[in-house]
PDB file of N, CA and C in Angstrom:
ATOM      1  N   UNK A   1     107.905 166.208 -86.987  1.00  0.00           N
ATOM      2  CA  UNK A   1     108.434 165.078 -87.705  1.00  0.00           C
ATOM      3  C   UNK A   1     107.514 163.863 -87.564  1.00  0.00           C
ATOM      4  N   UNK A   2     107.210 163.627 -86.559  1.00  0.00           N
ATOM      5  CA  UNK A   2     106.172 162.541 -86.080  1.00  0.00           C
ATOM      6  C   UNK A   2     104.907 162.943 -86.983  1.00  0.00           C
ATOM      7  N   UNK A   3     104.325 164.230 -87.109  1.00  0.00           N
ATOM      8  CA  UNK A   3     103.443 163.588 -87.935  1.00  0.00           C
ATOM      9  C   UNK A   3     103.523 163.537 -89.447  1.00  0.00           C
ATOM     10  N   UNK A   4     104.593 163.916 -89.795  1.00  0.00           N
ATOM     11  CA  UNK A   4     104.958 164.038 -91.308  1.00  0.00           C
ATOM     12  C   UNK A   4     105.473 162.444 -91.723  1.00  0.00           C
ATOM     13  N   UNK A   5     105.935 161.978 -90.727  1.00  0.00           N
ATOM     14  CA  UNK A   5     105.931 159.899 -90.430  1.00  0.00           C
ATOM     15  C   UNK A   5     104.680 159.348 -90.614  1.00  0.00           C
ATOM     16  N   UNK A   6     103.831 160.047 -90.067  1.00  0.00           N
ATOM     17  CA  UNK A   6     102.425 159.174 -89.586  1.00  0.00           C
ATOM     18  C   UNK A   6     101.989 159.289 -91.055  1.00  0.00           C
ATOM     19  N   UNK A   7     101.689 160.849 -91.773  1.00  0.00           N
ATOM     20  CA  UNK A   7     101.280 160.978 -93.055  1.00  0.00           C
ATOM     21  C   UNK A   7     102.075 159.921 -94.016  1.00  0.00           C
ATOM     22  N   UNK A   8     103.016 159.862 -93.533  1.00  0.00           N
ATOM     23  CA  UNK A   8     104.032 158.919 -94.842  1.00  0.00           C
ATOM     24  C   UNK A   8     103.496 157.071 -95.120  1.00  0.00           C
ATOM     25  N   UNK A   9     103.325 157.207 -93.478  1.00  0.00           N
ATOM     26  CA  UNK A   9     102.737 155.721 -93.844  1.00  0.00           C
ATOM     27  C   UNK A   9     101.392 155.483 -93.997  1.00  0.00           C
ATOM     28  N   UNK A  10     100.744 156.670 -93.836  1.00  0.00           N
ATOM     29  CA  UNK A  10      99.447 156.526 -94.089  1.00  0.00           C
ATOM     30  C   UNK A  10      99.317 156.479 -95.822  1.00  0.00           C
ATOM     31  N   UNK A  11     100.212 157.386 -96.572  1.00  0.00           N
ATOM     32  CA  UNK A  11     100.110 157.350 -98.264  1.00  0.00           C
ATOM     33  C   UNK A  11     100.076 156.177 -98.432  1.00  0.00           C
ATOM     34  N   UNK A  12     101.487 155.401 -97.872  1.00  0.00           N
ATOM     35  CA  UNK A  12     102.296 154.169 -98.060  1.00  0.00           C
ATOM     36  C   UNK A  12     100.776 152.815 -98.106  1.00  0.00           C
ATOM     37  N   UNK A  13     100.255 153.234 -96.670  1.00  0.00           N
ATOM     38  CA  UNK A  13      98.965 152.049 -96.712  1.00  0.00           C
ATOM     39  C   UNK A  13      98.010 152.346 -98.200  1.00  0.00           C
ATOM     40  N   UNK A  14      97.737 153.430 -98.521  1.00  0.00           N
ATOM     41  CA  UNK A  14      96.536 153.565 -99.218  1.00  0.00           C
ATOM     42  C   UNK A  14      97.239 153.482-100.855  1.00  0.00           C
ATOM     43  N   UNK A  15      98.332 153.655-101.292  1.00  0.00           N
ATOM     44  CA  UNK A  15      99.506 153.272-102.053  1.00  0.00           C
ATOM     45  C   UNK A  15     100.395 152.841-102.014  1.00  0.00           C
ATOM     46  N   UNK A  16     100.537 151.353-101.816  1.00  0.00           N
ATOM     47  CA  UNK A  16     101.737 150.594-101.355  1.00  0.00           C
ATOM     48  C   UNK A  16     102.618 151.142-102.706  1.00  0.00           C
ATOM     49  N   UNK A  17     102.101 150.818-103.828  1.00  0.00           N
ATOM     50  CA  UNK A  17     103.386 150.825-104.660  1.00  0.00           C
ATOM     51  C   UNK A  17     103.880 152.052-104.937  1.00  0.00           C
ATOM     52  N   UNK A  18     104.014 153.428-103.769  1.00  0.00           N
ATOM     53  CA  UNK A  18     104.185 154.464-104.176  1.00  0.00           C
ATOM     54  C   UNK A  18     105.742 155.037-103.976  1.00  0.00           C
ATOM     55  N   UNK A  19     106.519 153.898-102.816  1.00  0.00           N
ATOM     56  CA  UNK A  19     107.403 154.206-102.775  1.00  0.00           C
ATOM     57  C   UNK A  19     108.600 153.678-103.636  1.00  0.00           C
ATOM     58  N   UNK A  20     109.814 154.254-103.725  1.00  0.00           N
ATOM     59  CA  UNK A  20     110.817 153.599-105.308  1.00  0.00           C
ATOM     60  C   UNK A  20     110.896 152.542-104.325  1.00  0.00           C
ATOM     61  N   UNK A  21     111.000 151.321-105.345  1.00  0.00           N
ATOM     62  CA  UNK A  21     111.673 150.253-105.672  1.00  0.00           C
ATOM     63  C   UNK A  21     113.761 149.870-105.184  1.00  0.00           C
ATOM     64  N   UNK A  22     113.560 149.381-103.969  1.00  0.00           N
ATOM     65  CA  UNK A  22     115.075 149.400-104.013  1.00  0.00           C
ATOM     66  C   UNK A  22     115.779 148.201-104.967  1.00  0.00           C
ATOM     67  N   UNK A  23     117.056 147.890-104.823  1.00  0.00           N
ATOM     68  CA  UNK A  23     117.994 146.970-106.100  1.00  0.00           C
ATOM     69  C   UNK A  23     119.075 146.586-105.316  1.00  0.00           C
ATOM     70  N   UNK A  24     119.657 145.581-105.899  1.00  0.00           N
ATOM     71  CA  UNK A  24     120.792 144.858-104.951  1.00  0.00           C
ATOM     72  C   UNK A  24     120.157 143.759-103.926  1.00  0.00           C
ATOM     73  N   UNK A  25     120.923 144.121-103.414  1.00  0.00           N
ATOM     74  CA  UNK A  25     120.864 143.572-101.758  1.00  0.00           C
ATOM     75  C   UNK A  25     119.780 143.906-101.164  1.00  0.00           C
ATOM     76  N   UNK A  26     119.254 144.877-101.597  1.00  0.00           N
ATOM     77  CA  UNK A  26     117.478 145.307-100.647  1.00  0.00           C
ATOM     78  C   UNK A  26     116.473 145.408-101.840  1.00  0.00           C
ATOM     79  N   UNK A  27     116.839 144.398-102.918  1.00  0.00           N
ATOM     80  CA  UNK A  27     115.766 144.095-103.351  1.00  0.00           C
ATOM     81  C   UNK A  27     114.579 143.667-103.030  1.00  0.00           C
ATOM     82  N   UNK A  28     113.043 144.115-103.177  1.00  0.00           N
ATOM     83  CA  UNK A  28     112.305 143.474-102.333  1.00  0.00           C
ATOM     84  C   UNK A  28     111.875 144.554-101.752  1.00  0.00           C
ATOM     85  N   UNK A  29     112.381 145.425-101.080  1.00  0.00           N
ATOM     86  CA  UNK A  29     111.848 146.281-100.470  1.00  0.00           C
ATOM     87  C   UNK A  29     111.699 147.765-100.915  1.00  0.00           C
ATOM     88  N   UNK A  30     110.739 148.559-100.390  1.00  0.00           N
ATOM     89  CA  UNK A  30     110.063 149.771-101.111  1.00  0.00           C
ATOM     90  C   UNK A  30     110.706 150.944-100.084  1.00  0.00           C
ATOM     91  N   UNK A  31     111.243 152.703-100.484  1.00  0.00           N
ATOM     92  CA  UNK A  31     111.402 153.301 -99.398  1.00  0.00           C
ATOM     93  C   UNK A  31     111.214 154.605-100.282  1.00  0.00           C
ATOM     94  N   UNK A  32     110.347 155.394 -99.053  1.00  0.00           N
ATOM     95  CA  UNK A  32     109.703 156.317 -99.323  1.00  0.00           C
ATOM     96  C   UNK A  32     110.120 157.894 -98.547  1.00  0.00           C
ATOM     97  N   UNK A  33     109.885 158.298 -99.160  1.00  0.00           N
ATOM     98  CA  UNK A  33     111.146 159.481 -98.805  1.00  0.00           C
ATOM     99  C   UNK A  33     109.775 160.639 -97.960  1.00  0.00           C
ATOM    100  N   UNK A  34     110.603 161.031 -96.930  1.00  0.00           N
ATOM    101  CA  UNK A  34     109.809 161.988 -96.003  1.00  0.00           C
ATOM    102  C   UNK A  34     111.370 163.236 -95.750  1.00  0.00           C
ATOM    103  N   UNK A  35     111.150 164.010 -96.553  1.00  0.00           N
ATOM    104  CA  UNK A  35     112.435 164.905 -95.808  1.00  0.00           C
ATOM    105  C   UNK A  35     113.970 164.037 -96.056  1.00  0.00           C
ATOM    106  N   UNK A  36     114.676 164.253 -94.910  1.00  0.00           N
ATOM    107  CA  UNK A  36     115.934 163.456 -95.265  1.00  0.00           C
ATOM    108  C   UNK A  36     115.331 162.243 -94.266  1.00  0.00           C
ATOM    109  N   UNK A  37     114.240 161.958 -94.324  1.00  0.00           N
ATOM    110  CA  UNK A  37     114.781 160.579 -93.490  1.00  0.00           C
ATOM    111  C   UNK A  37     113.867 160.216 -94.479  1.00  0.00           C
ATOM    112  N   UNK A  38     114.109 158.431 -94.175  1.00  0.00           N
ATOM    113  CA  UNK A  38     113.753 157.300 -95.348  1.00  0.00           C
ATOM    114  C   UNK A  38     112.771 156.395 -94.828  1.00  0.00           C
ATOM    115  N   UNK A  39     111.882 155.727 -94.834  1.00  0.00           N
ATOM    116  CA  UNK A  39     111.043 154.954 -94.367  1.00  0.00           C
ATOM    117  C   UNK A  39     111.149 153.681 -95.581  1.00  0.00           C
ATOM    118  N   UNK A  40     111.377 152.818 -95.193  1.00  0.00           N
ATOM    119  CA  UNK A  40     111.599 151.309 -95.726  1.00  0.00           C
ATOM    120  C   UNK A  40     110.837 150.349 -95.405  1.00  0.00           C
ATOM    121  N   UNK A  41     110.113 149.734 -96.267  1.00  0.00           N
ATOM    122  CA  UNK A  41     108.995 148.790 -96.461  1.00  0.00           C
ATOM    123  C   UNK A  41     109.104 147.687 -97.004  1.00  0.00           C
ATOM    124  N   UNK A  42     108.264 146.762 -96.608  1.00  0.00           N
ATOM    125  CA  UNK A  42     108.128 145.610 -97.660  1.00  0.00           C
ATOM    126  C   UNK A  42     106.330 145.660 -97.853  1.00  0.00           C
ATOM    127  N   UNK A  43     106.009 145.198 -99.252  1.00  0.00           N
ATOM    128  CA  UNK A  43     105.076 145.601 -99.451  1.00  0.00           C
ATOM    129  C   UNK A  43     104.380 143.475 -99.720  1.00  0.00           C
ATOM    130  N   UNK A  44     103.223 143.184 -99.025  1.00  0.00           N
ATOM    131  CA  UNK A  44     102.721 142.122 -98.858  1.00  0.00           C
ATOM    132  C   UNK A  44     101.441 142.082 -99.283  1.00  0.00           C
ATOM    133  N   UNK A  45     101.291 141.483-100.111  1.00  0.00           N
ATOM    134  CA  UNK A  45      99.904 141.471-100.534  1.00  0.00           C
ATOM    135  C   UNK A  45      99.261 142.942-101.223  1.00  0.00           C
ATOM    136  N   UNK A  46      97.946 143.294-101.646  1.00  0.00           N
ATOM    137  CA  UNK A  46      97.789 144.698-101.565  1.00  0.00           C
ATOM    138  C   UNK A  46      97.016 145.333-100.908  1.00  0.00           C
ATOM    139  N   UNK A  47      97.110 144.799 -99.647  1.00  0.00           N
ATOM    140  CA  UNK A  47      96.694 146.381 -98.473  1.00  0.00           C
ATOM    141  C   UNK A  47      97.475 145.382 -97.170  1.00  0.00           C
ATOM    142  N   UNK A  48      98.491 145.548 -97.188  1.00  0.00           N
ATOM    143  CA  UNK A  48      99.617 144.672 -96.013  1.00  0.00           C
ATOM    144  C   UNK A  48     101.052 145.119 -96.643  1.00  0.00           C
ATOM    145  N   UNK A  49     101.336 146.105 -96.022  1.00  0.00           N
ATOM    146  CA  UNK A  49     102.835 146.492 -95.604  1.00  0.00           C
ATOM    147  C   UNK A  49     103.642 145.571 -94.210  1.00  0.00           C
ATOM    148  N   UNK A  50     104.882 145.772 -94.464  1.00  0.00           N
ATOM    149  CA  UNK A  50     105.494 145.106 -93.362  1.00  0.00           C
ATOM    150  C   UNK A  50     106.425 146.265 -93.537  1.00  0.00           C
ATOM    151  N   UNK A  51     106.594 146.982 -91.684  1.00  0.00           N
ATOM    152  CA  UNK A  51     107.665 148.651 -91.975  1.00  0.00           C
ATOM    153  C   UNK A  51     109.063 147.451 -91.387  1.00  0.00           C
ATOM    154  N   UNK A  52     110.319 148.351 -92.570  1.00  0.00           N
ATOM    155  CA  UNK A  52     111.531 147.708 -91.727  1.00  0.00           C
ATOM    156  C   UNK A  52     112.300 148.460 -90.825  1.00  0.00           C
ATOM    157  N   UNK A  53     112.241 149.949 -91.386  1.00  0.00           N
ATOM    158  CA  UNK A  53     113.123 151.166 -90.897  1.00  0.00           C
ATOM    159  C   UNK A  53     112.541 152.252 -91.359  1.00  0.00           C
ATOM    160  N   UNK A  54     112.925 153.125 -89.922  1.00  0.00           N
ATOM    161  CA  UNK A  54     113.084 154.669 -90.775  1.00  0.00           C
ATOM    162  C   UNK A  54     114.208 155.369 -89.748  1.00  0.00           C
ATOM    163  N   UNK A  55     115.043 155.716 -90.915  1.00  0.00           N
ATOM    164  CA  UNK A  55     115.903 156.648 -90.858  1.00  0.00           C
ATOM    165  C   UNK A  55     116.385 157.650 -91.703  1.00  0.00           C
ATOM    166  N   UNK A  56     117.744 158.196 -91.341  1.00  0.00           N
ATOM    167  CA  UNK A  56     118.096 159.363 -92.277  1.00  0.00           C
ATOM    168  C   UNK A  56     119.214 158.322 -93.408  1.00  0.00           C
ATOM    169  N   UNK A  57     118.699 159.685 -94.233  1.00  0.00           N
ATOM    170  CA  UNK A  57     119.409 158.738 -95.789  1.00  0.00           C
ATOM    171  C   UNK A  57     120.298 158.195 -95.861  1.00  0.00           C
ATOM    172  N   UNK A  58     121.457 158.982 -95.173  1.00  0.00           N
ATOM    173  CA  UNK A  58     122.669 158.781 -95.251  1.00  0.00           C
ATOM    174  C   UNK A  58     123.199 157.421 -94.483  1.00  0.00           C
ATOM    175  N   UNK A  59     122.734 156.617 -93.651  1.00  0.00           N
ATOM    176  CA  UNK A  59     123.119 155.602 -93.040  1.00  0.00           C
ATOM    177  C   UNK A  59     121.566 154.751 -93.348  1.00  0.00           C
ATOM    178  N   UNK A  60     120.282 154.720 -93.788  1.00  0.00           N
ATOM    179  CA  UNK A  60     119.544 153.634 -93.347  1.00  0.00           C
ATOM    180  C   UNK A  60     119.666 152.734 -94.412  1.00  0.00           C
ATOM    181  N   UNK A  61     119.995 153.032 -95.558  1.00  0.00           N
ATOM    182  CA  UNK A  61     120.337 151.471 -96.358  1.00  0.00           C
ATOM    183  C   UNK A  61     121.284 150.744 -96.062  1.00  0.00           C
ATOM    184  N   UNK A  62     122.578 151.024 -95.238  1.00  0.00           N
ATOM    185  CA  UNK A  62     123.435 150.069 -94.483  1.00  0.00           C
ATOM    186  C   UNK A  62     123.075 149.458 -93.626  1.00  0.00           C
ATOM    187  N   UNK A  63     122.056 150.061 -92.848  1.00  0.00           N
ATOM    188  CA  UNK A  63     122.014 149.817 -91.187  1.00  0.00           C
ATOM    189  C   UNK A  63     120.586 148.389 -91.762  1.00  0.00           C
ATOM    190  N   UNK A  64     119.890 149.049 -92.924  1.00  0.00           N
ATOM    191  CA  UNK A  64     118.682 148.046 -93.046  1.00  0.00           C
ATOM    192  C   UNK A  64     119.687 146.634 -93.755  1.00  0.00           C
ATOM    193  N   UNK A  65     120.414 146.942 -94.490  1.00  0.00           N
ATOM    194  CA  UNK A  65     121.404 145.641 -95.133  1.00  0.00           C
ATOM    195  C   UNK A  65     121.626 144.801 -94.012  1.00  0.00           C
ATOM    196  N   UNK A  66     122.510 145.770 -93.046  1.00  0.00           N
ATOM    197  CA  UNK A  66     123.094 144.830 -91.910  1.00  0.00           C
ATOM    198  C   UNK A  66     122.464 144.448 -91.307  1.00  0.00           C
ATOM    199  N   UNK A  67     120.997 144.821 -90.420  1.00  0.00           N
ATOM    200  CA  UNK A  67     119.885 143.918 -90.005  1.00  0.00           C
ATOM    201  C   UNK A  67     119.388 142.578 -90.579  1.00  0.00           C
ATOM    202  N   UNK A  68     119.287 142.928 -92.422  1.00  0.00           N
ATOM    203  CA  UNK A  68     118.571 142.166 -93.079  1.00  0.00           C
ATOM    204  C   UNK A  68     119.791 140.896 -92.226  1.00  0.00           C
ATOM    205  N   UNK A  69     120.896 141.254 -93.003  1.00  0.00           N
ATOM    206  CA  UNK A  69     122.373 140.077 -92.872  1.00  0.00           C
ATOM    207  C   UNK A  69     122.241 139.099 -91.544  1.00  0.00           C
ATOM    208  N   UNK A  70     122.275 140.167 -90.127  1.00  0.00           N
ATOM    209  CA  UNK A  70     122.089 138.868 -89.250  1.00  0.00           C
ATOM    210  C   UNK A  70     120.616 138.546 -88.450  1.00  0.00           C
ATOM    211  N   UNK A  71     119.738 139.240 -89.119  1.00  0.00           N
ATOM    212  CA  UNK A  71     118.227 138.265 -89.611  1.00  0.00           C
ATOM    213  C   UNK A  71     118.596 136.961 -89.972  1.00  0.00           C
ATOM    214  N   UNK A  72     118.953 136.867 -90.999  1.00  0.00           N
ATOM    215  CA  UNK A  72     119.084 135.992 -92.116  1.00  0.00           C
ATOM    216  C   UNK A  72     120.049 134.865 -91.529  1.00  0.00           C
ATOM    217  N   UNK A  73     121.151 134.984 -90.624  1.00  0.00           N
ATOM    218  CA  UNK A  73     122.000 134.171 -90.340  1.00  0.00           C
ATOM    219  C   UNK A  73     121.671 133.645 -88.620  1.00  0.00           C
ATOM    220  N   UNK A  74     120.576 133.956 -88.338  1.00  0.00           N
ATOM    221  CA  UNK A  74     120.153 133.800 -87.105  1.00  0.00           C
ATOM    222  C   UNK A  74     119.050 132.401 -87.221  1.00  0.00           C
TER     223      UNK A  74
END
């Protein structure tokens, strides 16, 4: 798994804009699919990623929302 991560962000550096486009509330940020887990980005400039998360599908767009939330209120 670790290196199928490492490959993911290595695409991610050499093609930022390769991962979909999220909407809503995690607008802004890019996530790129490795298997069932998710790797979530913000993409800065073009060769500057900023990683936010990686997890499995099923919980990391909540868990990245709710970070973003008390980020934001901190």
């Amino acid at each position: 798994m670790k290196r199928k991560i490492r490959a993911a962000l290595a695409a991610i550096l050499a093609e930022p804009s390769s991962g979909k486009q999220l909407q809503r509330e995690l607008a802004g940020l890019r996530s790129y699919r490795v298997g069932r887990l998710r790797v979530v980005y913000r993409q800065r400039g073009d060769d500057e990623i900023a990683l936010v998360a990686v997890g499995p599908r099923r919980v990391i767009y909540e868990e990245t929302y709710r970070r973003l939330q008390k980020e934001s209120e901190q």
